[in-house]
Protein backbone atom coordinates (compact mmCIF):
# COMPACT_ATOMS: atom_id res chain seq x y z
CA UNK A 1 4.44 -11.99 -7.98
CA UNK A 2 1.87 -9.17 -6.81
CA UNK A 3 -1.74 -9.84 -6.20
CA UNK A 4 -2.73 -7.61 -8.53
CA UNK A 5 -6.82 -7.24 -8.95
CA UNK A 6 -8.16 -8.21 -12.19
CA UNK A 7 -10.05 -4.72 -13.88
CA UNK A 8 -8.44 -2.54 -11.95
CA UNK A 9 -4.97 -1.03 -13.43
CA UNK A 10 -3.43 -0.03 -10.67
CA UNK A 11 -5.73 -1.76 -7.64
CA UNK A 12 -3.64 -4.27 -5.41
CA UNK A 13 -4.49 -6.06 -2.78
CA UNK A 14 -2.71 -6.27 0.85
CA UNK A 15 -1.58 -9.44 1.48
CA UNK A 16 -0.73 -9.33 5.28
CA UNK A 17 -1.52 -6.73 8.29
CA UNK A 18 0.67 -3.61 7.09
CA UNK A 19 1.32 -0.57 8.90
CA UNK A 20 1.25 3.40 6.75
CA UNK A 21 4.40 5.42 7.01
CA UNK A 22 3.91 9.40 6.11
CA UNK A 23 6.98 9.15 4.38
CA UNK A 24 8.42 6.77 2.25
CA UNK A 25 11.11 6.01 5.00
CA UNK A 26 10.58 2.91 7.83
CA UNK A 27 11.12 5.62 10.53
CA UNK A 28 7.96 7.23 9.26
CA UNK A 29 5.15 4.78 10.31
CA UNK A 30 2.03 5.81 11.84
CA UNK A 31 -0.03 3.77 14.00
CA UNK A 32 -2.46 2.92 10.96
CA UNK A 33 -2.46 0.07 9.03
CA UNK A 34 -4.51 -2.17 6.46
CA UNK A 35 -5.37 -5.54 6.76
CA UNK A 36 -4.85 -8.42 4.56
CA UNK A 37 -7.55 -8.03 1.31
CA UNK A 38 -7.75 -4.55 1.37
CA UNK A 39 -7.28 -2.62 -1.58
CA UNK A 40 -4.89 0.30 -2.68
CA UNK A 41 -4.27 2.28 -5.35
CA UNK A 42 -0.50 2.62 -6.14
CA UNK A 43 0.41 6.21 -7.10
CA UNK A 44 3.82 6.34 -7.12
CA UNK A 45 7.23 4.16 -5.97
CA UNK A 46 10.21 5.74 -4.30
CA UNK A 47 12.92 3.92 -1.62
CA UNK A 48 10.65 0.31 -1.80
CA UNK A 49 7.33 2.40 -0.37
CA UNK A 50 4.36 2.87 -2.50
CA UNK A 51 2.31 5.94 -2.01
CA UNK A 52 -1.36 4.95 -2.04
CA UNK A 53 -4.86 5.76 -1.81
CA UNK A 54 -7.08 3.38 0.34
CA UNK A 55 -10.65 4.56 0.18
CA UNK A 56 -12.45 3.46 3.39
CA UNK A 57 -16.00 1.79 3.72
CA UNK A 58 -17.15 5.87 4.43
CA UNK A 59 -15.75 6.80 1.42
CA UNK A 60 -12.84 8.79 3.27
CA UNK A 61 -9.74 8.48 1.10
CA UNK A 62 -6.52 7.79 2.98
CA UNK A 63 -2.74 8.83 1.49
CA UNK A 64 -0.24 7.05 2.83
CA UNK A 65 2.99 5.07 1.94
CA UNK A 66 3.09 1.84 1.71
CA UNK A 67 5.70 -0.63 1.84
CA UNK A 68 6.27 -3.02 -1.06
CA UNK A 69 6.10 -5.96 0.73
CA UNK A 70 2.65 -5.59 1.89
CA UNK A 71 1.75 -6.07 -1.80
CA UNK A 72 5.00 -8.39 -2.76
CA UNK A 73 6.30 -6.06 -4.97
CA UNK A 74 9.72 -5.48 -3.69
CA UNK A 75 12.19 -5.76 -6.62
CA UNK A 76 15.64 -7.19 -5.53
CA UNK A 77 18.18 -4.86 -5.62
């Protein structure tokens, strides 16, 4: 189950340290990475990544990808 936050339609929240890929593909991951708590945006799915928006505490909005499991989302296959 994801920890979805209540009022916010498409707001989850991280649920352990998670690194941000610039492509939706493992090989892909930058040295950035969210923290258990924060919130995303999910914008889209493709290959188990989300791609996100994370708006920092300046207001600077950071797209990424995401991978599912950062949110528990992952759907078996």
């Amino acid at each position: 189950m994801s920890k979805k936050v209540v009022g916010y339609e498409n707001s989850y929240n991280i649920i352990m340290k998670s690194h941000l890929f610039d492509k939706p593909d493992i090989n892909n991951m930058t040295n950035m990475y969210l923290i258990k708590g924060d919130i995303v945006d999910l914008v889209r799915s493709q290959n188990k990544f989300y791609e996100i928006n994370y708006t920092t505490k300046k207001n600077k909005i950071i797209k990424k990808w995401l991978h599912c499991s950062a949110i528990d989302a992952c759907i078996s296959d």
